[in-house]
Protein backbone atom coordinates (compact mmCIF):
# COMPACT_ATOMS: atom_id res chain seq x y z
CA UNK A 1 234.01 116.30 21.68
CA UNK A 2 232.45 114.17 24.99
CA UNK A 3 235.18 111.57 25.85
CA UNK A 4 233.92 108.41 27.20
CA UNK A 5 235.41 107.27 30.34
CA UNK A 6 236.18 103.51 30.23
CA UNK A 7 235.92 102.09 33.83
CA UNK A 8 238.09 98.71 33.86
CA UNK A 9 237.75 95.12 34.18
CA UNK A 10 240.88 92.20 34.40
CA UNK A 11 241.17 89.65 32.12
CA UNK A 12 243.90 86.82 33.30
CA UNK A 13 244.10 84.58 30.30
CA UNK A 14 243.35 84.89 26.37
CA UNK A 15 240.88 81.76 26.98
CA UNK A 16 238.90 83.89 29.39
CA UNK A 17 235.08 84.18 28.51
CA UNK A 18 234.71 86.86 31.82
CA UNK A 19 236.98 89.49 33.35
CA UNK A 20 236.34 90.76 36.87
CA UNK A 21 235.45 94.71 37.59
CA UNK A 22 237.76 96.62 39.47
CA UNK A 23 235.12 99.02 40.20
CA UNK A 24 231.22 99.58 40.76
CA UNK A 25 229.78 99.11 37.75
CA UNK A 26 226.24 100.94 36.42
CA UNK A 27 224.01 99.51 33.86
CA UNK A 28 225.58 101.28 30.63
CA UNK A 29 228.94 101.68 31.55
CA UNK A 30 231.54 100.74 29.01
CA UNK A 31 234.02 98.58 30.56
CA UNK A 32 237.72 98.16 28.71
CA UNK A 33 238.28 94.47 29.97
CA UNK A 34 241.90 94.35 29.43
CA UNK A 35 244.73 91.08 29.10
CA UNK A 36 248.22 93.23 29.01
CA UNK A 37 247.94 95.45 25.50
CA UNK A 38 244.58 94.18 24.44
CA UNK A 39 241.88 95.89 25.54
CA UNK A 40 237.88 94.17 24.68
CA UNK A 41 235.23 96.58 25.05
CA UNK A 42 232.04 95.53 26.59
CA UNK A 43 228.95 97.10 27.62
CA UNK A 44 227.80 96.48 31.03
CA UNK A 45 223.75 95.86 30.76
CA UNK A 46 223.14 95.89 34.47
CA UNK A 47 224.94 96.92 37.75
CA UNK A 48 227.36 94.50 39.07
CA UNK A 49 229.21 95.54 42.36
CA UNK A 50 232.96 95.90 42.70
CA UNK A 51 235.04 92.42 42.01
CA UNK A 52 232.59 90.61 40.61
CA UNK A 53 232.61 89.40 36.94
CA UNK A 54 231.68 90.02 33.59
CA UNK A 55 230.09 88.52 30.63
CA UNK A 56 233.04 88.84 27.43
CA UNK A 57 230.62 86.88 25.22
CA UNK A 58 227.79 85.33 25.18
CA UNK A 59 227.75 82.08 27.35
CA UNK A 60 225.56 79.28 26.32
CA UNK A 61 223.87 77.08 28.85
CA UNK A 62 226.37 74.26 29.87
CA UNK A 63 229.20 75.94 28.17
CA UNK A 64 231.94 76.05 30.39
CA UNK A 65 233.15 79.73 31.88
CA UNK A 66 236.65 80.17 32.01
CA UNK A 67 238.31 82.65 34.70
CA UNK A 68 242.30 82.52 35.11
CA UNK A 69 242.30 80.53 31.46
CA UNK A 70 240.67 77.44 33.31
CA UNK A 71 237.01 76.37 33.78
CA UNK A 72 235.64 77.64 36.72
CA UNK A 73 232.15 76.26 36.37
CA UNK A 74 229.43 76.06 33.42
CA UNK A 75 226.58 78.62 33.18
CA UNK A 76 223.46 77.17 34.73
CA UNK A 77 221.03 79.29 31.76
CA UNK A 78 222.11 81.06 28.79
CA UNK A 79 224.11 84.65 29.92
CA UNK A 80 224.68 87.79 27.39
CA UNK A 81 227.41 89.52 26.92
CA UNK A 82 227.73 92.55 29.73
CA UNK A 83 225.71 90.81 32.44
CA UNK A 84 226.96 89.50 35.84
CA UNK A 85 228.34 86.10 35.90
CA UNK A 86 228.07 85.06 39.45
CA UNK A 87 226.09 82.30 41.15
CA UNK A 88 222.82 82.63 39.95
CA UNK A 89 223.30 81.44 36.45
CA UNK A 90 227.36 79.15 36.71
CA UNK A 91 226.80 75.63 38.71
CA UNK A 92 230.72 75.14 40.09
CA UNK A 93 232.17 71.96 39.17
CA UNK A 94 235.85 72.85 41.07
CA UNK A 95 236.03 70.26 44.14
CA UNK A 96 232.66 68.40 43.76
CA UNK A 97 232.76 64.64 45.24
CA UNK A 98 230.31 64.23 43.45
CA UNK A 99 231.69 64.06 39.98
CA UNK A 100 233.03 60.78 39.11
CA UNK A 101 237.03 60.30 38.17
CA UNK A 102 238.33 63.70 36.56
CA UNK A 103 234.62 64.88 35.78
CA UNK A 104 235.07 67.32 38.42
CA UNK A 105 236.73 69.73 35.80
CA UNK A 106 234.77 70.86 33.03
């Protein structure tokens, strides 16, 4: 019997649509994003580099991502499950001026 090495990933909050690697990550790896005792399996379907994050789920375009149980931006194009979630596909909202009143917060 092979056994499958899970590399990991933190989840902070059961709202949480990504989890960040606490390794390099390979296209294929299986990656046991984990909040305490639960522990979400996800494929990784490309290399993402050491403390970067995750897809959980699939993230719709202008759905907000949510790191630390709170909206950290919304995801600028649609992004699968297992793929890199970094700046190329979330616009940040946190600290724009440019957001009227309590906008600024997805």
């Amino acid at each position: 019997m092979i056994k499958m090495v899970l590399k990991r990933a933190l989840r902070m909050n059961p709202k949480d649509n990504v989890a960040t690697v606490i390794a390099d990550i390979e296209k294929g790896d299986q990656i046991a994003a984990m909040l305490e005792r639960d522990r979400q399996i996800v494929e990784a379907k490309e290399k993402i580099p050491f403390g970067f994050k995750i897809a959980l789920t699939d993230i719709a375009r202008d759905d907000a991502v949510y790191k630390y149980g709170e909206a950290i931006g919304k995801a600028s194009k649609f992004i699968q499950k297992g793929y890199l979630v970094h700046i190329h596909n979330v616009e940040g909202s946190r600290g724009r001026g440019d957001l009227i009143g309590g906008e600024n917060l997805i």
